[in-house]
PDB file of N, CA and C in Angstrom:
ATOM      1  N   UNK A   1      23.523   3.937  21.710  1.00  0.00           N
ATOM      2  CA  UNK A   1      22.849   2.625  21.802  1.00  0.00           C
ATOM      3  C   UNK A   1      21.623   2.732  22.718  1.00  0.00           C
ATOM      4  N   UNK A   2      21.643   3.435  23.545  1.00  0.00           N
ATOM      5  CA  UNK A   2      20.464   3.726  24.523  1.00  0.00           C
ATOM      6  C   UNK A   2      19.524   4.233  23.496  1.00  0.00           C
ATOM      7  N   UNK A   3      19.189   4.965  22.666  1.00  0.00           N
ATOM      8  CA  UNK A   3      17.974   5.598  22.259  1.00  0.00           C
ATOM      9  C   UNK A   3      17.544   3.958  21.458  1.00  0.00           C
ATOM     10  N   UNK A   4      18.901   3.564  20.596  1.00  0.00           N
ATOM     11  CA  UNK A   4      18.206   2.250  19.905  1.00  0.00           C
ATOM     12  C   UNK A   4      17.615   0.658  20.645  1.00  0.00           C
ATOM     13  N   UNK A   5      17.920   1.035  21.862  1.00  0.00           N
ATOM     14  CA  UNK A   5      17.074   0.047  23.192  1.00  0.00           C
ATOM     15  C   UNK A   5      15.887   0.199  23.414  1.00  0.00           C
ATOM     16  N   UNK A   6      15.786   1.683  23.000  1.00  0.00           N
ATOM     17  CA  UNK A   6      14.469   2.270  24.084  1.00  0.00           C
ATOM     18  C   UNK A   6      13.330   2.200  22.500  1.00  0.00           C
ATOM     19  N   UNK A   7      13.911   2.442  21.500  1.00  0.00           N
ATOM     20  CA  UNK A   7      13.108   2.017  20.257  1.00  0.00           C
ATOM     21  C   UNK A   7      12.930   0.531  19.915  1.00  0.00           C
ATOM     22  N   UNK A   8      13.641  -0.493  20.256  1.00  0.00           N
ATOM     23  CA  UNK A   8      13.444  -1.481  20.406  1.00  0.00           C
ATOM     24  C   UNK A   8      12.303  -2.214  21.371  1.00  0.00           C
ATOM     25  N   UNK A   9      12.712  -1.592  22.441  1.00  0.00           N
ATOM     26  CA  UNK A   9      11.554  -2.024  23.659  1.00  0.00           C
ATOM     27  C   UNK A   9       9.876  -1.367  23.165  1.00  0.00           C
ATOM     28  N   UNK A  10      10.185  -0.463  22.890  1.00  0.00           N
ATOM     29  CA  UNK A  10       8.896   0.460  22.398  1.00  0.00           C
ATOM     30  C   UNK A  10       8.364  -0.657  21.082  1.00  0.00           C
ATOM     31  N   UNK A  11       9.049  -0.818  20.137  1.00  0.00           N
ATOM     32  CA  UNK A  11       8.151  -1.953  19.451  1.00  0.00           C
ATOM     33  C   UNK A  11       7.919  -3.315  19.622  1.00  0.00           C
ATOM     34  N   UNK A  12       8.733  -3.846  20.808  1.00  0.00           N
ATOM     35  CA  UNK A  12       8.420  -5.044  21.184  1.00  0.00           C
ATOM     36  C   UNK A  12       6.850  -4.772  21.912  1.00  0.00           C
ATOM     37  N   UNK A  13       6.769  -3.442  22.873  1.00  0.00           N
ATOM     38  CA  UNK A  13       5.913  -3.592  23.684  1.00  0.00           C
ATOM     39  C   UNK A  13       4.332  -3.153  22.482  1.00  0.00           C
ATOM     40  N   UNK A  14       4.577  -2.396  21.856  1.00  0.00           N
ATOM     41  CA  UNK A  14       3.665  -2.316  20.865  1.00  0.00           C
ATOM     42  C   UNK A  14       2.944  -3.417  19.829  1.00  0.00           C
ATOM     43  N   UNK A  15       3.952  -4.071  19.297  1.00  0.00           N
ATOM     44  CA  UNK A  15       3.899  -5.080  18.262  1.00  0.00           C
ATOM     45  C   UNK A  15       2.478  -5.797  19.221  1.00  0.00           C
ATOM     46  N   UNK A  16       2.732  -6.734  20.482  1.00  0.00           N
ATOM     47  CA  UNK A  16       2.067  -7.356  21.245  1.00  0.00           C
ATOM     48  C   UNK A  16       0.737  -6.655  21.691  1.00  0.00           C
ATOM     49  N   UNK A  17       1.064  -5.703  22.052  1.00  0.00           N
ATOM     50  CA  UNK A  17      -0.365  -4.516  22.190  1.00  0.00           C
ATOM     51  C   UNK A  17      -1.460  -4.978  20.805  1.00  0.00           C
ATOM     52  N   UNK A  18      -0.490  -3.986  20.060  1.00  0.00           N
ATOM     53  CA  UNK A  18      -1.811  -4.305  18.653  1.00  0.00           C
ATOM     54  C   UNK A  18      -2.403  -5.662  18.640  1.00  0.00           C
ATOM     55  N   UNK A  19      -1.429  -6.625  18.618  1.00  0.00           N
ATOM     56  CA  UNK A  19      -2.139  -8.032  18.591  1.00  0.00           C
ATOM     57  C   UNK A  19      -3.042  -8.462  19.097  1.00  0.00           C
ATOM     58  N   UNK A  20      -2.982  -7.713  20.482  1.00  0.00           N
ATOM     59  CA  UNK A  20      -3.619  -7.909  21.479  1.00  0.00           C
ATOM     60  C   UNK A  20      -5.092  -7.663  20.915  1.00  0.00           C
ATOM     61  N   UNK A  21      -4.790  -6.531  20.957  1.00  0.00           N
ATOM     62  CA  UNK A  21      -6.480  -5.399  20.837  1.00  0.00           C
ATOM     63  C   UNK A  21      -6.808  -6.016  19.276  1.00  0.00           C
ATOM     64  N   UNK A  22      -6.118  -6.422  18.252  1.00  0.00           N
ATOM     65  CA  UNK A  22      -6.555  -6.464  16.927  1.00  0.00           C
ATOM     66  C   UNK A  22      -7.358  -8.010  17.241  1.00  0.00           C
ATOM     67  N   UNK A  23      -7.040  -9.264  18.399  1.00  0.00           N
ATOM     68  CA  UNK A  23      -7.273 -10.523  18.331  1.00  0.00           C
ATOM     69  C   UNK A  23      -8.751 -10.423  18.916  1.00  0.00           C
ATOM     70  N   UNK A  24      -8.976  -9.532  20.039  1.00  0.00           N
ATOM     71  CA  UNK A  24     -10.342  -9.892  20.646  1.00  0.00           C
ATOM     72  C   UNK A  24     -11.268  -9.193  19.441  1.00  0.00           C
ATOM     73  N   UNK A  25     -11.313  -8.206  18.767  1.00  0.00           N
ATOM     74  CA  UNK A  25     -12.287  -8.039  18.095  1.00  0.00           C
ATOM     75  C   UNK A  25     -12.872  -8.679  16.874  1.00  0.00           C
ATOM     76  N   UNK A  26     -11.152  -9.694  16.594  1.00  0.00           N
ATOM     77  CA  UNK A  26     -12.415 -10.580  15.789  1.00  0.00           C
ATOM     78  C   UNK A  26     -12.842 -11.562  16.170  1.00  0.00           C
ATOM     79  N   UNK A  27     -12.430 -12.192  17.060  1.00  0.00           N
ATOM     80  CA  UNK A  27     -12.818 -13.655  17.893  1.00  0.00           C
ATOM     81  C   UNK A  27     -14.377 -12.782  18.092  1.00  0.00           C
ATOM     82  N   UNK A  28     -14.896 -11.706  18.580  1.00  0.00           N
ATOM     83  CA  UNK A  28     -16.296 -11.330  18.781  1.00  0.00           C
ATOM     84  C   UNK A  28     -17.112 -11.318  17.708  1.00  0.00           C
ATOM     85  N   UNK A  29     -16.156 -10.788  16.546  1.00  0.00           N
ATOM     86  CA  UNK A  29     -17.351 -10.725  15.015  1.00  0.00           C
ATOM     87  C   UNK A  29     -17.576 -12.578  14.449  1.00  0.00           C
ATOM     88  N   UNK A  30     -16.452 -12.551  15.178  1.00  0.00           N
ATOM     89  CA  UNK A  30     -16.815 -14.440  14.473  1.00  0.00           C
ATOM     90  C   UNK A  30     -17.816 -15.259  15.159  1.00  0.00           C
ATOM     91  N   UNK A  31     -17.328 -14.839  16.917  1.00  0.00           N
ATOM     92  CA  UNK A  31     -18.709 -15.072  18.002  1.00  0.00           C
ATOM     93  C   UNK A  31     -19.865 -15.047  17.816  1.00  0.00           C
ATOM     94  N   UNK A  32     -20.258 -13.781  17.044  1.00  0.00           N
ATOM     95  CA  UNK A  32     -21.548 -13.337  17.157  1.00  0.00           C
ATOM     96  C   UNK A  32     -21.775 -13.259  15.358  1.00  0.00           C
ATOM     97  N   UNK A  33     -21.990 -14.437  15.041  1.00  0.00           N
ATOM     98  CA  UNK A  33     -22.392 -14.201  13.263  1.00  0.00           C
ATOM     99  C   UNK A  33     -23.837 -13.755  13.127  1.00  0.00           C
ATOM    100  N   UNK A  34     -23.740 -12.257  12.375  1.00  0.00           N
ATOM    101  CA  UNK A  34     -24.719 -11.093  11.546  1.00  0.00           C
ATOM    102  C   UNK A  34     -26.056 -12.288  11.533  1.00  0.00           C
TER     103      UNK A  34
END
């Protein structure tokens, strides 16, 4: 059960990451219209 905690935590902490980094770059392309 320990390895399936530590894979759990690992995509909780990821899932939020990506979001993270995937949300500011478009709030900037939308910011700044071409």
């Amino acid at each position: 059960m320990g390895k399936g905690t530590s894979q759990y935590e690992l995509i909780e902490i990821l899932s939020p990451e990506k979001t993270i980094k995937m949300k500011p770059p478009q709030k900037v392309f939308e910011g700044e219209p071409s």
